[in-house]
Structure formats: structure tokens, C-alpha cells
C-alpha atoms as a PDB file:
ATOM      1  CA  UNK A   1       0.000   0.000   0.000  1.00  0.00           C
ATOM      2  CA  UNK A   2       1.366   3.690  -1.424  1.00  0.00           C
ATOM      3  CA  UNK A   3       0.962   5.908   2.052  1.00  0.00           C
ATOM      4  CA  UNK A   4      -1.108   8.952   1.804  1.00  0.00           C
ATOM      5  CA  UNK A   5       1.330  12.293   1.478  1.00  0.00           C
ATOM      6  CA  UNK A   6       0.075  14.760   3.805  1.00  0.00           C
ATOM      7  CA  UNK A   7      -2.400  17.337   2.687  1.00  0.00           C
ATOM      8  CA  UNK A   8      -1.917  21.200   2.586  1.00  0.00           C
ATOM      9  CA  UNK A   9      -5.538  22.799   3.119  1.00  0.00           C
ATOM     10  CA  UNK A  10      -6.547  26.177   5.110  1.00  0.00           C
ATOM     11  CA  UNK A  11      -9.139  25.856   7.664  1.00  0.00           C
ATOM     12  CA  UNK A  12     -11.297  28.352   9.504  1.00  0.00           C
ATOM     13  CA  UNK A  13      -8.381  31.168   7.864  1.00  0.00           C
ATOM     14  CA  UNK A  14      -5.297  28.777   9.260  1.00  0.00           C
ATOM     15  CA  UNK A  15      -3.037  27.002   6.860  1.00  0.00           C
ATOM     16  CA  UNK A  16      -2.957  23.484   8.521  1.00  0.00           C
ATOM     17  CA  UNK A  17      -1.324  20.412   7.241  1.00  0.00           C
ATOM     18  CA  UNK A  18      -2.996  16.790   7.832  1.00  0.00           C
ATOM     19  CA  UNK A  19      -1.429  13.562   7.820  1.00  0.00           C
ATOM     20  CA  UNK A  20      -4.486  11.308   7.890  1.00  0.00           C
ATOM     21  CA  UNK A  21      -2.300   7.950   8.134  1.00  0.00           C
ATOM     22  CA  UNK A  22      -1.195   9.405  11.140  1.00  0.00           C
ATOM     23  CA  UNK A  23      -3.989  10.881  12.691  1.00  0.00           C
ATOM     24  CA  UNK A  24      -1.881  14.078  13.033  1.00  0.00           C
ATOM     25  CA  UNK A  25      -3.004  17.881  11.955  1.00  0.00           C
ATOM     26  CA  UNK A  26      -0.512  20.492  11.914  1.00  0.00           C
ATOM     27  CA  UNK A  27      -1.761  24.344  12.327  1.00  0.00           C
ATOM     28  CA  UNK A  28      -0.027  27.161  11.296  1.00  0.00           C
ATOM     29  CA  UNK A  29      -0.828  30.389  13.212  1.00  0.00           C
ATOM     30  CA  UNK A  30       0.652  34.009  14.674  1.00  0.00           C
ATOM     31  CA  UNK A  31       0.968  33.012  18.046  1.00  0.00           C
ATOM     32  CA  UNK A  32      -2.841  34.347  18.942  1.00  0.00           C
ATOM     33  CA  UNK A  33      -4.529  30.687  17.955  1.00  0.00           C
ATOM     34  CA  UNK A  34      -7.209  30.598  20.578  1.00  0.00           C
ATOM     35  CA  UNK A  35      -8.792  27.174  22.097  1.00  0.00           C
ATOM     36  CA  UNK A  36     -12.467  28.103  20.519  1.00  0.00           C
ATOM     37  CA  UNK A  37     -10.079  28.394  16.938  1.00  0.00           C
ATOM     38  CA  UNK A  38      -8.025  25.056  17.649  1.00  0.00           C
ATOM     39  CA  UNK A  39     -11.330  23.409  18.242  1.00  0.00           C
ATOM     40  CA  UNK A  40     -13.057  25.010  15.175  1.00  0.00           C
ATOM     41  CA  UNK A  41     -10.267  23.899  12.808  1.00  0.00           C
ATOM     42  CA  UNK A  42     -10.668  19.778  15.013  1.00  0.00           C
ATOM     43  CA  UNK A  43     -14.175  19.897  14.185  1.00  0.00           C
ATOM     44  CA  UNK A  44     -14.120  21.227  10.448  1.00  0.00           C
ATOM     45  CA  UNK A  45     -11.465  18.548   9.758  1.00  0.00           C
ATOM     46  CA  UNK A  46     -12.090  15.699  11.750  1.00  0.00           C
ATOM     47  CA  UNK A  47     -15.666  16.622  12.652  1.00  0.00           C
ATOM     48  CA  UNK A  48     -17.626  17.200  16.199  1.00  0.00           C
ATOM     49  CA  UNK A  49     -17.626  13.664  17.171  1.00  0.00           C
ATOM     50  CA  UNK A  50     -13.619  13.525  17.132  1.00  0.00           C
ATOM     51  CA  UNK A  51     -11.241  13.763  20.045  1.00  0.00           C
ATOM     52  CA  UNK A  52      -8.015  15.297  19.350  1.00  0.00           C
ATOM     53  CA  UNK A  53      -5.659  15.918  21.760  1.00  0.00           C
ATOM     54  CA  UNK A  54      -2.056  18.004  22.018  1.00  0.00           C
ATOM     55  CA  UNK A  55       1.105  16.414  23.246  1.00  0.00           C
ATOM     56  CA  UNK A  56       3.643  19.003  25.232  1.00  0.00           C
ATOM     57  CA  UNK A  57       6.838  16.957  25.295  1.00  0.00           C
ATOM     58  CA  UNK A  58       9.668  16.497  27.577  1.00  0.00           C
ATOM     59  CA  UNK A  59      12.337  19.735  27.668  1.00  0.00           C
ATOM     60  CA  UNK A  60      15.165  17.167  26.080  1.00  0.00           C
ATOM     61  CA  UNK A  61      12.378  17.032  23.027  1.00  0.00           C
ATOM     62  CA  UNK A  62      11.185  20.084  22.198  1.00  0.00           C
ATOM     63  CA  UNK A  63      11.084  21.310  18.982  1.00  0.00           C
ATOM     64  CA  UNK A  64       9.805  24.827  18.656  1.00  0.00           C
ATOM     65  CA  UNK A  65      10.850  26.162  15.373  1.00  0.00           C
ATOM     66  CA  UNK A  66       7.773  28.007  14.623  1.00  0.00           C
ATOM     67  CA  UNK A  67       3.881  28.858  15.489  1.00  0.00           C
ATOM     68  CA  UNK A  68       2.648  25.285  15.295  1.00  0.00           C
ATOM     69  CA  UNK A  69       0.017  23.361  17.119  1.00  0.00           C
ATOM     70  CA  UNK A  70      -0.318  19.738  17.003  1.00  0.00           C
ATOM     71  CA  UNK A  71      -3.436  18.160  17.322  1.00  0.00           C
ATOM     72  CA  UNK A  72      -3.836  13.941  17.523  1.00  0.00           C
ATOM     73  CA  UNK A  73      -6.648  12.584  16.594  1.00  0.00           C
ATOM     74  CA  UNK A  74      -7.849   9.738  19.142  1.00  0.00           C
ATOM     75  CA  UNK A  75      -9.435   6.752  18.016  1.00  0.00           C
ATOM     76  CA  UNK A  76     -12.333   5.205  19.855  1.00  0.00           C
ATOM     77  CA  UNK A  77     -10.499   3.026  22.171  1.00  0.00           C
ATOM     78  CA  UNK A  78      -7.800   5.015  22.620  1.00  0.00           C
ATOM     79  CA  UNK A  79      -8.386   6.729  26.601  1.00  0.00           C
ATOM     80  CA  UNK A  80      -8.942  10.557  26.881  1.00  0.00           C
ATOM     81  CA  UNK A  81     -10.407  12.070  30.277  1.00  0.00           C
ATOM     82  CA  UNK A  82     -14.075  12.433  30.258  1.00  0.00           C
ATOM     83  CA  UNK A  83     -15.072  15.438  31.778  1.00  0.00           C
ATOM     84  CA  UNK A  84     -18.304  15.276  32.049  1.00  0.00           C
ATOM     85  CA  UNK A  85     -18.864  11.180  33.760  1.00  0.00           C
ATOM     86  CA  UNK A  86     -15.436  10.672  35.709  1.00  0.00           C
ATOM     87  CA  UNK A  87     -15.859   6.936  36.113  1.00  0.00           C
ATOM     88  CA  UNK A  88     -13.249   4.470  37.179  1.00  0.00           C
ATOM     89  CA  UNK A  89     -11.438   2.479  34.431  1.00  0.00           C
ATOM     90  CA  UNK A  90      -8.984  -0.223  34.349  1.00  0.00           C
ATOM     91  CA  UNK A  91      -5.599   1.375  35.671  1.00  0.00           C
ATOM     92  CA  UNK A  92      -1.858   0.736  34.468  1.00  0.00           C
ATOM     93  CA  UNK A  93       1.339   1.728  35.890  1.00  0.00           C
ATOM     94  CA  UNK A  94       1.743   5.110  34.797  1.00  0.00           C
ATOM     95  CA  UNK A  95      -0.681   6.309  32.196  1.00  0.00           C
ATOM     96  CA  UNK A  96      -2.429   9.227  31.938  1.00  0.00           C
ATOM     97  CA  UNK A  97      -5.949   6.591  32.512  1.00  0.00           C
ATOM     98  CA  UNK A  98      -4.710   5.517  35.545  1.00  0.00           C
ATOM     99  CA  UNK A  99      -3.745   8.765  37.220  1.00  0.00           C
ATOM    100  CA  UNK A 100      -7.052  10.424  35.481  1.00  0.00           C
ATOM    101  CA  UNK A 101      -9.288   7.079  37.253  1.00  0.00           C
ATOM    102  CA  UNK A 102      -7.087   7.620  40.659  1.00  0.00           C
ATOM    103  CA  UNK A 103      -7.894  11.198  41.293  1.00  0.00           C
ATOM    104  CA  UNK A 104     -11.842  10.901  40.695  1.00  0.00           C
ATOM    105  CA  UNK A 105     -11.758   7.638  42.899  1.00  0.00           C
ATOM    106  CA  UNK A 106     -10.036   9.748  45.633  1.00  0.00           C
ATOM    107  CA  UNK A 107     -12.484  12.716  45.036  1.00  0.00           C
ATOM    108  CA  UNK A 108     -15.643  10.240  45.442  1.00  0.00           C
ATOM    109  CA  UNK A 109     -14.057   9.532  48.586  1.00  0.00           C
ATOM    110  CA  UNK A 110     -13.885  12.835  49.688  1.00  0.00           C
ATOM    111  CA  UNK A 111     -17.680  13.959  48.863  1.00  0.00           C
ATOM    112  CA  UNK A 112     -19.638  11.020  50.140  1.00  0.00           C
END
């Protein structure tokens, strides 16, 4: 199978690049992106019923050489924190799951 070249497209006024193999969108921007923008440019690409997250990297692995954000796109089994039901999933040894299922166990500690 050829893989898929990433696409050039501009979304919501922001030249973005997407790597749908990868599940990875690239957004160009001035430094003034806002959240409500990020998410506009998610949704118009990967539509309302996506998750996408950002990944901030260790210091050692940075790699800032321009105004860039990096959204992920999640697939459905892949975790992400639900903010809205915070119930208790299967934990690992460190994982963003397990740390995300510890604190909400602790908290329904607290407020019984």
C-alpha cells in the first residue's frame, strides 16, 4: 500500500497540514490561535464527534521552530479524560488513565 502524502488545506483562515495515516493535523498560526479556533479547525477537519488531543513533550524534546500546534486525533479506544462522567477504568502503571481514574476515585471519597 502507497501511504497517503500529507495534505496542505486552510481551515477556519489557518493554513494546517494533515497527515491522515497518522492521525496528526498540523496548524499554522501568529501566536494568537485561541482554544475556541483550535477546536473550530478539530471539528471542520475531523468533525464534532472527534477527540483530538495536544502532546507538550519532555524539555530534552522540544522542537519549537515556529507557530505550530499539534493536534492527535484519538481513536475510539484510545483513553482521553471524560469530563463530564469521571468513572473508574482499568488502571496501568503510569498512564495518563490511571492517574485520570485515581484522582476521581479519591475525590468520590472525599464527597460522600
Amino acid at each position: 500500500m502507497i501511504p497517503t502524502p500529507p495534505v496542505l488545506l486552510t481551515v477556519e483562515g489557518f493554513v494546517c497540514q494533515l497527515d491522515e495515516a497518522l492521525g496528526h493535523l498540523t496548524v499554522a498560526h501568529d501566536g494568537t490561535i485561541t482554544w475556541d479556533q483550535l477546536q473550530a479547525v478539530k471539528n471542520a477537519v475531523w468533525g464534532k464527534d472527534a477527540r483530538a488531543i495536544e502532546v507538550y513533550p519532555r524539555a530534552d524534546q522540544l522542537v519549537n521552530t515556529g507557530n505550530y500546534r499539534h493536534l492527535w486525533r484519538l481513536g475510539r479506544a484510545d483513553f482521553c479524560p471524560d469530563l463530564l462522567h469521571h468513572s473508574a477504568s482499568r488502571p496501568s502503571v503510569d498512564s495518563l488513565e490511571a492517574r485520570h481514574a485515581a484522582a476521581w476515585k479519591e475525590a468520590e471519597e472525599v464527597f460522600r
